[in-house]
C-alpha atoms as a PDB file:
ATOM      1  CA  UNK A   1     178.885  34.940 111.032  1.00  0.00           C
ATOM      2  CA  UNK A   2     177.079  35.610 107.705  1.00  0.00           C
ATOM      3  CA  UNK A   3     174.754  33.276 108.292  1.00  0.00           C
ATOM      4  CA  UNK A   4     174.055  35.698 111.622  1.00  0.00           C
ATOM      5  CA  UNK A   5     174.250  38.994 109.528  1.00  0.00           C
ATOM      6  CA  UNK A   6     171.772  37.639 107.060  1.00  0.00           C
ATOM      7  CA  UNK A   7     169.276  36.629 109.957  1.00  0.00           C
ATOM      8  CA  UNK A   8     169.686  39.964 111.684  1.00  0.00           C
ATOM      9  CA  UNK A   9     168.889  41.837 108.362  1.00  0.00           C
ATOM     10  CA  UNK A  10     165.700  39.662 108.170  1.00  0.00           C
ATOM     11  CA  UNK A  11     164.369  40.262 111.350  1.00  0.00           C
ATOM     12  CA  UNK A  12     165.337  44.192 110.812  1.00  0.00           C
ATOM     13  CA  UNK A  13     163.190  43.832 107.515  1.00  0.00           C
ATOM     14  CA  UNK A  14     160.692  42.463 109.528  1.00  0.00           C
ATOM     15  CA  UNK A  15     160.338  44.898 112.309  1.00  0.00           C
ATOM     16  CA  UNK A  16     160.514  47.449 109.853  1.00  0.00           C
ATOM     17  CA  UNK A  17     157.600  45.990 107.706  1.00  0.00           C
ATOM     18  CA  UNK A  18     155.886  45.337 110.956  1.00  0.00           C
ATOM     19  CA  UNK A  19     156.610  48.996 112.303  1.00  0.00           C
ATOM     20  CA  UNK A  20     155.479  50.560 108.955  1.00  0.00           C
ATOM     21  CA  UNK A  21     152.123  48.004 108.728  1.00  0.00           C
ATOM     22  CA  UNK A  22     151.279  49.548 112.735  1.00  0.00           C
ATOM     23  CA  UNK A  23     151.972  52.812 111.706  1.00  0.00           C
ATOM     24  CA  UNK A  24     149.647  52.966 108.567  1.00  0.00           C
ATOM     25  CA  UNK A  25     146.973  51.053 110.796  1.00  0.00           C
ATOM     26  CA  UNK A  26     146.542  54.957 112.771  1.00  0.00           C
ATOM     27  CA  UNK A  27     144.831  55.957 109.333  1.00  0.00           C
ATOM     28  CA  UNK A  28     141.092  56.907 109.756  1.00  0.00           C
ATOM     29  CA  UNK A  29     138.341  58.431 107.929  1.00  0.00           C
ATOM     30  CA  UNK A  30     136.018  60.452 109.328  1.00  0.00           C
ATOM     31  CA  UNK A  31     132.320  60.576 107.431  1.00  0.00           C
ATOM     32  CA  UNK A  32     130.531  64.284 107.094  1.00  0.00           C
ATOM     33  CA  UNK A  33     128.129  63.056 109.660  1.00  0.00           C
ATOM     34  CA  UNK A  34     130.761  61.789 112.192  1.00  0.00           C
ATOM     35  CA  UNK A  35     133.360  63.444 114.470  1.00  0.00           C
ATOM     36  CA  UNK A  36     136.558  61.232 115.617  1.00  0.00           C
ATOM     37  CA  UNK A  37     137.428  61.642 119.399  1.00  0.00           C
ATOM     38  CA  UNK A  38     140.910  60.425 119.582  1.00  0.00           C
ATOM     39  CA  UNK A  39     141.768  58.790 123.095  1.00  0.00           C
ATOM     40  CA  UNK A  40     145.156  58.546 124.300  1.00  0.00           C
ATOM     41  CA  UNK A  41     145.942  55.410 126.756  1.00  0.00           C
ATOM     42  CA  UNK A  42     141.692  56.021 127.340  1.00  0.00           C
ATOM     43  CA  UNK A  43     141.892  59.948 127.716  1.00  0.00           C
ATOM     44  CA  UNK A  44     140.459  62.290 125.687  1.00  0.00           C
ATOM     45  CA  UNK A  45     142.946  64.215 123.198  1.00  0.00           C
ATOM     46  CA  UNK A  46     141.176  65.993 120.222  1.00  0.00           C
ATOM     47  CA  UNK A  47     138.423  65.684 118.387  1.00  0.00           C
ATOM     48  CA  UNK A  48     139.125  66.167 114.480  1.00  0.00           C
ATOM     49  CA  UNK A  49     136.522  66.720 111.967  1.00  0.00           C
ATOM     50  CA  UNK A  50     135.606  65.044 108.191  1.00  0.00           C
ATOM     51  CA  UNK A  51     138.035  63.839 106.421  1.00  0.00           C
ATOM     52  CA  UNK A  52     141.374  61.718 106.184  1.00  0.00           C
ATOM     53  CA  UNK A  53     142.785  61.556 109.580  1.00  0.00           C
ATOM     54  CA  UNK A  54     145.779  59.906 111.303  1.00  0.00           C
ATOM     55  CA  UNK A  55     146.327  59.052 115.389  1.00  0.00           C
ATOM     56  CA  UNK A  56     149.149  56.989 117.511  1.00  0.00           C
ATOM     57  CA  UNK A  57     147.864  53.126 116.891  1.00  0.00           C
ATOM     58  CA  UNK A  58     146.314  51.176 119.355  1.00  0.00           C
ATOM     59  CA  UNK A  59     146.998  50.379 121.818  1.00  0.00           C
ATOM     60  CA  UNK A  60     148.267  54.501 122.799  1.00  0.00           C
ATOM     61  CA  UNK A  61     145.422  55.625 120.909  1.00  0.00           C
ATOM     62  CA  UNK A  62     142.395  54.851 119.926  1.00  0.00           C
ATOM     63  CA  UNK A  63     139.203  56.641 117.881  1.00  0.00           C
ATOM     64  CA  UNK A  64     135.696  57.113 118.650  1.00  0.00           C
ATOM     65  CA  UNK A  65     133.361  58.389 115.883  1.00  0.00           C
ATOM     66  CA  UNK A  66     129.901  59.107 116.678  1.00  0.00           C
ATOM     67  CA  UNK A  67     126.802  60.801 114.835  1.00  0.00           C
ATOM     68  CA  UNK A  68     127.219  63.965 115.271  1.00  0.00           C
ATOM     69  CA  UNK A  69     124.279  65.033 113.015  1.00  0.00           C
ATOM     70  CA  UNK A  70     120.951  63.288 113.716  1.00  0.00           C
ATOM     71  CA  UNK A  71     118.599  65.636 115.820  1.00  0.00           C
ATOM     72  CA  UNK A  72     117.802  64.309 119.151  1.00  0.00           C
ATOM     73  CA  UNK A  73     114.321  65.081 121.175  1.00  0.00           C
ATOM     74  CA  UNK A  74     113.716  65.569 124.421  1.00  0.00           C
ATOM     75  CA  UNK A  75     110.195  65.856 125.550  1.00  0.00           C
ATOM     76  CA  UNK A  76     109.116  67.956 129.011  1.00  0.00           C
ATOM     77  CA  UNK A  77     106.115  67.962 130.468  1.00  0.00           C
ATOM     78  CA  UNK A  78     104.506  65.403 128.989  1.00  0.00           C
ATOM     79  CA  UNK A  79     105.656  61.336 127.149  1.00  0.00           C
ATOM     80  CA  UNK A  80     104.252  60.950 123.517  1.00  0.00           C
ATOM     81  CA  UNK A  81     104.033  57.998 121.778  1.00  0.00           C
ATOM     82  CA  UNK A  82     105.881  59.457 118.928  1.00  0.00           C
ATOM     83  CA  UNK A  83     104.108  60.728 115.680  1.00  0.00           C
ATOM     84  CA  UNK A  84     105.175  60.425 111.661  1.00  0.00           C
ATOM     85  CA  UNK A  85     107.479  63.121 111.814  1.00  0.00           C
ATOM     86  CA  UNK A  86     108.525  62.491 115.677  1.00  0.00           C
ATOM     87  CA  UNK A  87     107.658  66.298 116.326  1.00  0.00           C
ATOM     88  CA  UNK A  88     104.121  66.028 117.156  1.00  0.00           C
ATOM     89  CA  UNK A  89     102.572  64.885 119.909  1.00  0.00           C
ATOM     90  CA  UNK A  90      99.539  62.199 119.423  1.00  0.00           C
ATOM     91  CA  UNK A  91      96.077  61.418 120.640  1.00  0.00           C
ATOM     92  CA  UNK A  92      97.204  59.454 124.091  1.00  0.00           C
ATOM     93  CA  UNK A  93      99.819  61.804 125.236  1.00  0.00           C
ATOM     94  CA  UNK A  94     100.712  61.125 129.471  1.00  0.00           C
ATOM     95  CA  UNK A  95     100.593  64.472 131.270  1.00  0.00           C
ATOM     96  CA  UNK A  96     103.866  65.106 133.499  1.00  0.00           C
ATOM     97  CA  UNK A  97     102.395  67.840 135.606  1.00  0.00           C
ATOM     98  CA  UNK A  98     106.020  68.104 137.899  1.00  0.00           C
ATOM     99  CA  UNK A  99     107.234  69.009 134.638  1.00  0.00           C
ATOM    100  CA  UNK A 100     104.697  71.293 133.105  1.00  0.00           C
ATOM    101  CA  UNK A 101     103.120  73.256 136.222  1.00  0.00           C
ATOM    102  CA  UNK A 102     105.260  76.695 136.407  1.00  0.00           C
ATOM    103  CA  UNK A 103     104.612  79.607 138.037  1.00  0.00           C
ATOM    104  CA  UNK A 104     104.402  83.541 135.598  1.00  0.00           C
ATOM    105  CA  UNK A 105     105.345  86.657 136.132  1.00  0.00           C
ATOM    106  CA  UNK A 106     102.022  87.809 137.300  1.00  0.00           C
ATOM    107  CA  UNK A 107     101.759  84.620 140.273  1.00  0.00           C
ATOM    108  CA  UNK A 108      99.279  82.579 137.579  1.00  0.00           C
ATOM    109  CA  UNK A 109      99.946  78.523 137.130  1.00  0.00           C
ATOM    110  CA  UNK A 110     100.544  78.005 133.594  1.00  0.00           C
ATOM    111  CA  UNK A 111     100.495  74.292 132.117  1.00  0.00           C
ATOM    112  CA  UNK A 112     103.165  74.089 129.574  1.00  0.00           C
ATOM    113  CA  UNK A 113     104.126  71.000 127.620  1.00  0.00           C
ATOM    114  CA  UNK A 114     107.402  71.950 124.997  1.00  0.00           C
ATOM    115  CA  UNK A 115     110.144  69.856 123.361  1.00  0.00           C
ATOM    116  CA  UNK A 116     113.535  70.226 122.469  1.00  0.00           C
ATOM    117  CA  UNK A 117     115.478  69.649 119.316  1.00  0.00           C
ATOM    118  CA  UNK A 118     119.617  68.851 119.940  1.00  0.00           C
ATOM    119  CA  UNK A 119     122.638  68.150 118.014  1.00  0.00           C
ATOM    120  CA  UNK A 120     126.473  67.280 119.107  1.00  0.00           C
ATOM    121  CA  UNK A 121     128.558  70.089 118.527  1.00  0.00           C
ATOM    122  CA  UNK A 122     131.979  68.713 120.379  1.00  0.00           C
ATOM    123  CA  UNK A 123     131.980  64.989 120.769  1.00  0.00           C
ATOM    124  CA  UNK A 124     134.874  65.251 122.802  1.00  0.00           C
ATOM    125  CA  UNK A 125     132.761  67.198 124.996  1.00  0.00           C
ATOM    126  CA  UNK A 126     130.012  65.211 124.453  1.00  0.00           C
ATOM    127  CA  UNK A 127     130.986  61.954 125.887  1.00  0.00           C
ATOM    128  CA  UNK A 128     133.842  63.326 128.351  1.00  0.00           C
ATOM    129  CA  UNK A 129     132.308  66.168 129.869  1.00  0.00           C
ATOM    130  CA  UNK A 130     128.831  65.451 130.975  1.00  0.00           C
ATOM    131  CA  UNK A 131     127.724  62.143 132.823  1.00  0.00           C
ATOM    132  CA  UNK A 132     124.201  61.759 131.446  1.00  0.00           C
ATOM    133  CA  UNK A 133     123.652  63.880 128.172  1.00  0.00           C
ATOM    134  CA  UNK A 134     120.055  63.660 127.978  1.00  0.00           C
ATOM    135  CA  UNK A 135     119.441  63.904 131.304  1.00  0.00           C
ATOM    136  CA  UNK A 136     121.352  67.075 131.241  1.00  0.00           C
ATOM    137  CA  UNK A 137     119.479  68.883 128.615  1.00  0.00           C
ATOM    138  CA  UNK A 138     116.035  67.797 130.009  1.00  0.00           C
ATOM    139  CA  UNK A 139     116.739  69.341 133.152  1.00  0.00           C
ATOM    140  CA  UNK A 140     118.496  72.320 131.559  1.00  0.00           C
ATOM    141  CA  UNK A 141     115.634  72.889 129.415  1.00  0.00           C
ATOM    142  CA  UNK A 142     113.328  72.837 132.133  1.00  0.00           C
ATOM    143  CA  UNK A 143     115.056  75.240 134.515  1.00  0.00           C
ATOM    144  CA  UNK A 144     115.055  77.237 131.332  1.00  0.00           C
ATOM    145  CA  UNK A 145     111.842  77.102 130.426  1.00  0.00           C
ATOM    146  CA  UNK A 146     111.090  78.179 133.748  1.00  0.00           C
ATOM    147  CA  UNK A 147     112.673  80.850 134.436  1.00  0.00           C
ATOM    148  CA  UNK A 148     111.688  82.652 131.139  1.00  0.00           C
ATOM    149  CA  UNK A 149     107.511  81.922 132.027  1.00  0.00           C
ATOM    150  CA  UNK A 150     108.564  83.295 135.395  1.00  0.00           C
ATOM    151  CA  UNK A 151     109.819  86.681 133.678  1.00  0.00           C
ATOM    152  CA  UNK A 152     106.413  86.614 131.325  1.00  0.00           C
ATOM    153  CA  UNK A 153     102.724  87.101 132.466  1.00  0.00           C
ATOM    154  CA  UNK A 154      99.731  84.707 132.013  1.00  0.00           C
ATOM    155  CA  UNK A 155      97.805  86.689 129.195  1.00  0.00           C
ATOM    156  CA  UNK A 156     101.015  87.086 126.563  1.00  0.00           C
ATOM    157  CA  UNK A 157     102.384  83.388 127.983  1.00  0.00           C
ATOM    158  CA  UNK A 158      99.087  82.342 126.286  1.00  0.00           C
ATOM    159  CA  UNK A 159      98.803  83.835 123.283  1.00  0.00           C
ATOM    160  CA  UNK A 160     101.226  86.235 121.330  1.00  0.00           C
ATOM    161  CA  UNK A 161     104.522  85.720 123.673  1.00  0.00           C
ATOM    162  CA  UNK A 162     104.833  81.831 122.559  1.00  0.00           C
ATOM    163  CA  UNK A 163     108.047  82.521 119.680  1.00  0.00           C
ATOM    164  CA  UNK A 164     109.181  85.364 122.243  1.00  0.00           C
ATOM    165  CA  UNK A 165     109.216  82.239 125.179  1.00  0.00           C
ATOM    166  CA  UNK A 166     111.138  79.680 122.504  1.00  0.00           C
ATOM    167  CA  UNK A 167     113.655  82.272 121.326  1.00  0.00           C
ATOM    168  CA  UNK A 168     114.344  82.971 125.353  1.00  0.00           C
ATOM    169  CA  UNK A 169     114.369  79.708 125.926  1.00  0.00           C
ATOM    170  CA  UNK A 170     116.560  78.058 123.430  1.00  0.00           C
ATOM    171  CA  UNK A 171     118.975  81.004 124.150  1.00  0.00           C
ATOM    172  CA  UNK A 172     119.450  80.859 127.804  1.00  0.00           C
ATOM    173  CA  UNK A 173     119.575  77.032 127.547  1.00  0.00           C
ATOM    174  CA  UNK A 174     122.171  76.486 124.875  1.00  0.00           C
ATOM    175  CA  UNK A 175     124.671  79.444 127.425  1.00  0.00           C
ATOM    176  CA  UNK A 176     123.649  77.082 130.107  1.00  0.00           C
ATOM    177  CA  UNK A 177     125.377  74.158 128.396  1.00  0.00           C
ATOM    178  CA  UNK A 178     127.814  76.105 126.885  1.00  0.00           C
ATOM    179  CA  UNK A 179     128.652  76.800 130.161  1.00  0.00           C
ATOM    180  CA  UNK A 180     128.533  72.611 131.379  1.00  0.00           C
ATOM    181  CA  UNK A 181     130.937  72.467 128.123  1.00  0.00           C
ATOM    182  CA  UNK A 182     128.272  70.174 127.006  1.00  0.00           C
ATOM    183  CA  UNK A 183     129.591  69.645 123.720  1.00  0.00           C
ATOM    184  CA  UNK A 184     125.397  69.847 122.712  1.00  0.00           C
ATOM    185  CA  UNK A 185     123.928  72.775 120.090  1.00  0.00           C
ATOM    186  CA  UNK A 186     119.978  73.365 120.654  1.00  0.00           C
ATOM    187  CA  UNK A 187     118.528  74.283 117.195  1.00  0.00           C
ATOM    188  CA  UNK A 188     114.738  74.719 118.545  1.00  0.00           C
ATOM    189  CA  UNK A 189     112.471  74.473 121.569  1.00  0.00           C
ATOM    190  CA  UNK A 190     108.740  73.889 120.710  1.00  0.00           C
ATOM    191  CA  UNK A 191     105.977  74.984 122.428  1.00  0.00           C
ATOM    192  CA  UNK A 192     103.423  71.877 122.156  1.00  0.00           C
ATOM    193  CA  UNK A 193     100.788  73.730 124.585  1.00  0.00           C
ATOM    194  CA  UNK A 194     100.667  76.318 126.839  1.00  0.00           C
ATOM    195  CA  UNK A 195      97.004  76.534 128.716  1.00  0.00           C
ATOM    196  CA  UNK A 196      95.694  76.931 131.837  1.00  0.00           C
ATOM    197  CA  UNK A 197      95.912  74.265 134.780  1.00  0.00           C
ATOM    198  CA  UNK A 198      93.081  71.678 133.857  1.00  0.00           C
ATOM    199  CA  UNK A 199      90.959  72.042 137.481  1.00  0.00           C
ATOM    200  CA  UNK A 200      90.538  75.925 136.568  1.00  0.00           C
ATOM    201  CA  UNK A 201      89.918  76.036 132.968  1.00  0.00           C
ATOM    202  CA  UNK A 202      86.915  76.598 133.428  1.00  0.00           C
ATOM    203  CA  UNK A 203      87.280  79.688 135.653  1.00  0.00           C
ATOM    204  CA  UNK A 204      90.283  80.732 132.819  1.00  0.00           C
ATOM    205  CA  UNK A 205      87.853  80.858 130.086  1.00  0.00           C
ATOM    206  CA  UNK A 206      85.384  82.642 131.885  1.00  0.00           C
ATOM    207  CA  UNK A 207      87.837  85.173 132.443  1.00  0.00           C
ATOM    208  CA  UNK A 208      89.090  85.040 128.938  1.00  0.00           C
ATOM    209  CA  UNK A 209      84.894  85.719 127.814  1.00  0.00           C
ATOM    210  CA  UNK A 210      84.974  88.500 129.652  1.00  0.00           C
ATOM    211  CA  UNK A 211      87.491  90.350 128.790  1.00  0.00           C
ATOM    212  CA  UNK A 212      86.856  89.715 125.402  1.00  0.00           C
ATOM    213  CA  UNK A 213      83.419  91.815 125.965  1.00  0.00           C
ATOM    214  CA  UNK A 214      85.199  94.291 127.487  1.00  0.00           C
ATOM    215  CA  UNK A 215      87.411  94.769 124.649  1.00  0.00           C
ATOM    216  CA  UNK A 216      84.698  94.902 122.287  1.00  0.00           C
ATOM    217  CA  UNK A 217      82.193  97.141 124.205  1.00  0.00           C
ATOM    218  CA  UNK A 218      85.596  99.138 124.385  1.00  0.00           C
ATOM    219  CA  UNK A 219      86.264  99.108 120.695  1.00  0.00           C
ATOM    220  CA  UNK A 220      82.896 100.143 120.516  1.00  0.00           C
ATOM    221  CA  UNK A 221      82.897 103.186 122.707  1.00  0.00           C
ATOM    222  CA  UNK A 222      85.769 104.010 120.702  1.00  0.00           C
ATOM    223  CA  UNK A 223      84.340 103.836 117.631  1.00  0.00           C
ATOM    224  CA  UNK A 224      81.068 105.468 118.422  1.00  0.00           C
ATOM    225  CA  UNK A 225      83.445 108.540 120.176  1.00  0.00           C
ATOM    226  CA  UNK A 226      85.466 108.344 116.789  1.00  0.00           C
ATOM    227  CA  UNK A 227      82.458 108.795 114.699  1.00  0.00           C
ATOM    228  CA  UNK A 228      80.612 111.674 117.132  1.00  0.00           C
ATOM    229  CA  UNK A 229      83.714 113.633 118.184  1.00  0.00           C
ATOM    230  CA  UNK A 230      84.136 114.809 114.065  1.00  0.00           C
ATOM    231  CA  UNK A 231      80.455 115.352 113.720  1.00  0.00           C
ATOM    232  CA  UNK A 232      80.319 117.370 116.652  1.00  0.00           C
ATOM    233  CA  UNK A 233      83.733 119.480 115.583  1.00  0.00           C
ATOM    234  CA  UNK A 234      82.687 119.879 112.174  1.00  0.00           C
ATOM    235  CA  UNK A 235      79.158 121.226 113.508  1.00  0.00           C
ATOM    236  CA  UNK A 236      80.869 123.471 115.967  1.00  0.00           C
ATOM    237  CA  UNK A 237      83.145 124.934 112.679  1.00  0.00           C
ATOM    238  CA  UNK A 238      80.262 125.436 110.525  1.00  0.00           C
ATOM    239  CA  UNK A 239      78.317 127.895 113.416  1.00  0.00           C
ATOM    240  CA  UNK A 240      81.702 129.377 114.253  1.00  0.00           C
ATOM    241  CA  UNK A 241      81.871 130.082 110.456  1.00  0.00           C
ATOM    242  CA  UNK A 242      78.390 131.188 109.697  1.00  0.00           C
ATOM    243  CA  UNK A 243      78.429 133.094 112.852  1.00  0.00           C
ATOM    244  CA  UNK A 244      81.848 134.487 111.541  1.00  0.00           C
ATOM    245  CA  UNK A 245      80.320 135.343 108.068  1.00  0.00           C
ATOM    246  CA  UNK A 246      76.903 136.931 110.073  1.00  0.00           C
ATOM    247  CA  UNK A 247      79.077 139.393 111.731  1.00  0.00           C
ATOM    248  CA  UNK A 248      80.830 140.645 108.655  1.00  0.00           C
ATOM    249  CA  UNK A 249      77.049 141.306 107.169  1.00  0.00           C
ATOM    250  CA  UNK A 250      76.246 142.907 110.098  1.00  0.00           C
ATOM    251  CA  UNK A 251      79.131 144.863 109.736  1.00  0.00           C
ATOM    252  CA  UNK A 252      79.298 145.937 106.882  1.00  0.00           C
ATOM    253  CA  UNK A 253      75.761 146.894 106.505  1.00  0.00           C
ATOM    254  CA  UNK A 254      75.792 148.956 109.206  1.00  0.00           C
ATOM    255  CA  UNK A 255      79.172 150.993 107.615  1.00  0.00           C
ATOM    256  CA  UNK A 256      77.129 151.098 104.394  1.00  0.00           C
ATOM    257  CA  UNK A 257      74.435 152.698 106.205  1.00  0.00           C
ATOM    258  CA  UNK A 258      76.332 154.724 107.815  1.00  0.00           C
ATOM    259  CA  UNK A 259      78.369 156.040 104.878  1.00  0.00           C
ATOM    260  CA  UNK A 260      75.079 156.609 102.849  1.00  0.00           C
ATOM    261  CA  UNK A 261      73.935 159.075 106.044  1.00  0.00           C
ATOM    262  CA  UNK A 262      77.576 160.564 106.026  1.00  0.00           C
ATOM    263  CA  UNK A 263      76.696 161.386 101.933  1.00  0.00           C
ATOM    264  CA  UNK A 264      73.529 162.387 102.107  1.00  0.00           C
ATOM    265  CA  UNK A 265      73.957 165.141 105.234  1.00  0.00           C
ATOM    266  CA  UNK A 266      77.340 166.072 103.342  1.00  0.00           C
ATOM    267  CA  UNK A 267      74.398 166.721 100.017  1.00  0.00           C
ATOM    268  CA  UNK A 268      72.243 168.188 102.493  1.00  0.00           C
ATOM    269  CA  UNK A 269      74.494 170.686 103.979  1.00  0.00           C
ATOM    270  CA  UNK A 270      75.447 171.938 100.292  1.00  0.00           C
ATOM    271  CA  UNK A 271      71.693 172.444  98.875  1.00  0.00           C
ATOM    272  CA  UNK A 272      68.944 171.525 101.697  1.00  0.00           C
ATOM    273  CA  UNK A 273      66.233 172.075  99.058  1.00  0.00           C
ATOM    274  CA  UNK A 274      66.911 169.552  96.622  1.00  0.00           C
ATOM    275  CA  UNK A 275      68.298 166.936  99.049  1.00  0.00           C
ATOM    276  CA  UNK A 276      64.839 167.868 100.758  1.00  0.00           C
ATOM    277  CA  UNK A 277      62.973 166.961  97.722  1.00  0.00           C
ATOM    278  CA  UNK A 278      64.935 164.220  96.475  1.00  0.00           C
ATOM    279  CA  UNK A 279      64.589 162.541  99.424  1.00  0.00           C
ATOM    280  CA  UNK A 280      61.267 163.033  99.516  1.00  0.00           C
ATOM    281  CA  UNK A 281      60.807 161.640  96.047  1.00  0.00           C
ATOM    282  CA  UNK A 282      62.742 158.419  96.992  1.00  0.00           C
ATOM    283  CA  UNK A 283      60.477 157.844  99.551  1.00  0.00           C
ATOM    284  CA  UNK A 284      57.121 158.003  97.632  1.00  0.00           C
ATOM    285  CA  UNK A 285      59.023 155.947  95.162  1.00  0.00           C
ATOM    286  CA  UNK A 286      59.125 153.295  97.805  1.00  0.00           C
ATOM    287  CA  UNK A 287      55.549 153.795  99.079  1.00  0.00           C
ATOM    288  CA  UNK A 288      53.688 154.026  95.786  1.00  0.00           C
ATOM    289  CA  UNK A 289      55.522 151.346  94.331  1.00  0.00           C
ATOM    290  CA  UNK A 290      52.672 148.452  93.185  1.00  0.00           C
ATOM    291  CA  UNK A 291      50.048 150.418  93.561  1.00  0.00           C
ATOM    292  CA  UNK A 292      47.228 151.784  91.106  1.00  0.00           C
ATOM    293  CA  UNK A 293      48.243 155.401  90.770  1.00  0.00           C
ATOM    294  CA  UNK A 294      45.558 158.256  88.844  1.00  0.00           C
ATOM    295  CA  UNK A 295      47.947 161.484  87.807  1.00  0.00           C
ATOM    296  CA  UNK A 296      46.050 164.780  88.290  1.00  0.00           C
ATOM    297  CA  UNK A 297      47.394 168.533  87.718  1.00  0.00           C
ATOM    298  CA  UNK A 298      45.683 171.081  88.441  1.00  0.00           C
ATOM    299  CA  UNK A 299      46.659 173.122  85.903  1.00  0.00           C
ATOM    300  CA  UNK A 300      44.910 170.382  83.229  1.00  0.00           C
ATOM    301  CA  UNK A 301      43.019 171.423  80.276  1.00  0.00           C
ATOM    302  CA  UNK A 302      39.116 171.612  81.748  1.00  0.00           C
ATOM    303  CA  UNK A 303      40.057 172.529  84.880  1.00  0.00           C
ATOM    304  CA  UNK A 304      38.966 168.626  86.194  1.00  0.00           C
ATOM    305  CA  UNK A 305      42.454 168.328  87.190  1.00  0.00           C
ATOM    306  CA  UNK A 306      43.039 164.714  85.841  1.00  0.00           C
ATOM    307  CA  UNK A 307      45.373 164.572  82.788  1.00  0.00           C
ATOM    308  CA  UNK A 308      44.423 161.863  80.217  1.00  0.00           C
ATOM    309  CA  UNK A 309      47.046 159.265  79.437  1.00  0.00           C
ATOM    310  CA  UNK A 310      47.475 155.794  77.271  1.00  0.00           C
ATOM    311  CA  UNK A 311      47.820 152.833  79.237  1.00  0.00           C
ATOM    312  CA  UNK A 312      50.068 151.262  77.314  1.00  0.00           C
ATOM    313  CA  UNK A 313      51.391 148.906  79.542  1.00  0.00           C
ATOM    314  CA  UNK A 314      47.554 147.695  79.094  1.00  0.00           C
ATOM    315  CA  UNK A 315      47.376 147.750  75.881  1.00  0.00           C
ATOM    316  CA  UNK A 316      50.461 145.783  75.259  1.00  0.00           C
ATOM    317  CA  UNK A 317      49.070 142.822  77.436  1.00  0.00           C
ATOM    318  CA  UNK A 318      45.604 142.723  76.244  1.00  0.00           C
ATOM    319  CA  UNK A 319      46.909 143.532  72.048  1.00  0.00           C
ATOM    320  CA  UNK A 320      45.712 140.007  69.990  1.00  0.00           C
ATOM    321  CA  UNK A 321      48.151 138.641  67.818  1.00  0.00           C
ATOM    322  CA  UNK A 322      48.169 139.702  64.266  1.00  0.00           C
ATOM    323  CA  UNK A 323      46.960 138.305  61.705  1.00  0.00           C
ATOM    324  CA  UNK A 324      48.779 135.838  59.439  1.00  0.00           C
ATOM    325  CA  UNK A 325      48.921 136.277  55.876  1.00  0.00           C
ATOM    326  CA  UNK A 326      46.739 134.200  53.885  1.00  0.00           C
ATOM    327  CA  UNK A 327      48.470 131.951  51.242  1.00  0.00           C
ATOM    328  CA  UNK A 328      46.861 133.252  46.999  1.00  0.00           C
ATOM    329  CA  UNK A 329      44.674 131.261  45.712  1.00  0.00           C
END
């Protein structure tokens, strides 16, 4: 019987060491760049995040722990052979034109050739929730794509709409797998070219010339009416003014005038006879004014009439200069 006791306790000790070393075994770690997907009898639990973690053991559950933070490409529209920084396309690039042909807004074919940049957000999601990741995204990001160039024109979908089409884009395709439960976050869709189809380039950038001489000859216009329409208002102000100023003259001359009538009828009507002669004065003023005159009263001595007088107006003009005084010797 002790002999019994003493095995039992052993084998207790051992199933307890055993039961202890199976427990500890559920101890994981999971890395900054990892996310553990714990699977229960091969079902999909939880997913925990960095750092020391702990499940069931094997065999009722088990841990997955994929990169969760190395950026994934996808490539539409066209297959690259990869590039330094595997962003760029290189010299050699195949054409996928059931990818890139889409139809704008404004019923134009646009050929568009973008990529897309990815990340696991949910690994649970990830690997449980979506057959074929990249196949999802690819054809996510191309019904995406699509329907945004549909919503834009040709022009804009050419030149200044390109971040407005990759902010659309990457929006509307990370609800779309939000909506999947893709477990995937998009951090950028890149335009790598957005031109017209190849047969009617030509055609395109004739178009393009065009209306690039139409906007200039239209800037032009535009500037030429810009630099007469001033001129011409200025011009207009400065007759309008002198005109204005002309009219006040006019004006007020003519009240002078007729103020100096109203005085001189209001001195005539008080003494006729010397308004009489004083005008009459004034007025030979005005006529003999620059003339040569010769003064004669009759009432001179001699009876000739002409009274003698000193030019000295004359004289003043024609006196020399006097003499300087001599220095003594």
């Amino acid at each position: 019987m002790p002999g019994g006791v003493g095995s039992s306790k052993g084998i207790a000790l051992i199933v307890g060491v055993l039961v202890v070393l199976w427990l500890a075994s559920g101890f994981y770690r999971v890395q900054p760049d990892e996310q553990g997907v714990v699977l229960r009898f091969g079902q999909w639990v939880r997913t925990e995040q960095m750092g020391l973690q702990w499940h069931i053991p094997a065999p009722i559950e088990t841990v997955i722990k994929p990169k969760v933070t190395r950026v994934n490409r996808i490539e539409v529209g066209y297959r690259s052979g990869g590039s330094a920084d595997g962003r760029r396309p290189v010299i050699g690039d195949r054409d996928v034109p059931d990818e890139s042909l889409m139809l704008t807004g404004d019923e134009n074919i646009i050929d568009i050739d973008f990529t897309v940049f990815w990340v696991i957000k949910d690994a649970g999601q990830y690997l449980f929730k979506i057959r074929d990741p990249e196949t999802t995204v690819k054809k996510a990001a191309e019904s995406a794509m699509r329907e945004v160039i549909g919503r834009t024109d040709l022009q804009p979908a050419l030149t200044e709409a390109r971040q407005q089409i990759e902010t659309a884009t990457r929006t509307l395709l990370q609800n779309m797998l939000d909506e999947y439960q893709a477990g995937i976050e998009i951090q950028q869709v890149q335009l790598q070219k957005s031109d017209p189809p190849a047969p009617v380039v030509d055609a395109f950038n004739d178009v393009q010339r065009a209306r690039s001489d139409r906007e200039r000859l239209r800037n032009e216009a535009e500037a030429y009416r810009n630099d007469i329409i001033p001129r011409a208002r200025g011009e207009a102000e400065r007759l309008s003014q002198e005109a204005q100023a002309y009219r006040e003259q006019v004006i007020n001359l003519a009240k002078g005038d007729a103020q100096r009538f109203t005085s001189i009828y209001e001195a005539y009507t008080l003494s006729k006879d010397v308004t009489v002669r004083r005008m009459y004065l004034e007025t030979m003023e005005q006529i003999l004014r620059g003339t040569n005159k010769v003064i004669i009263d009759q009432n001179a001595d001699g009876g000739s009439g002409v009274v003698p007088y000193l030019p000295l107006d004359r004289l003043s003009r024609a006196a020399p200069p006097s003499p300087q005084p001599q220095p003594a010797k």
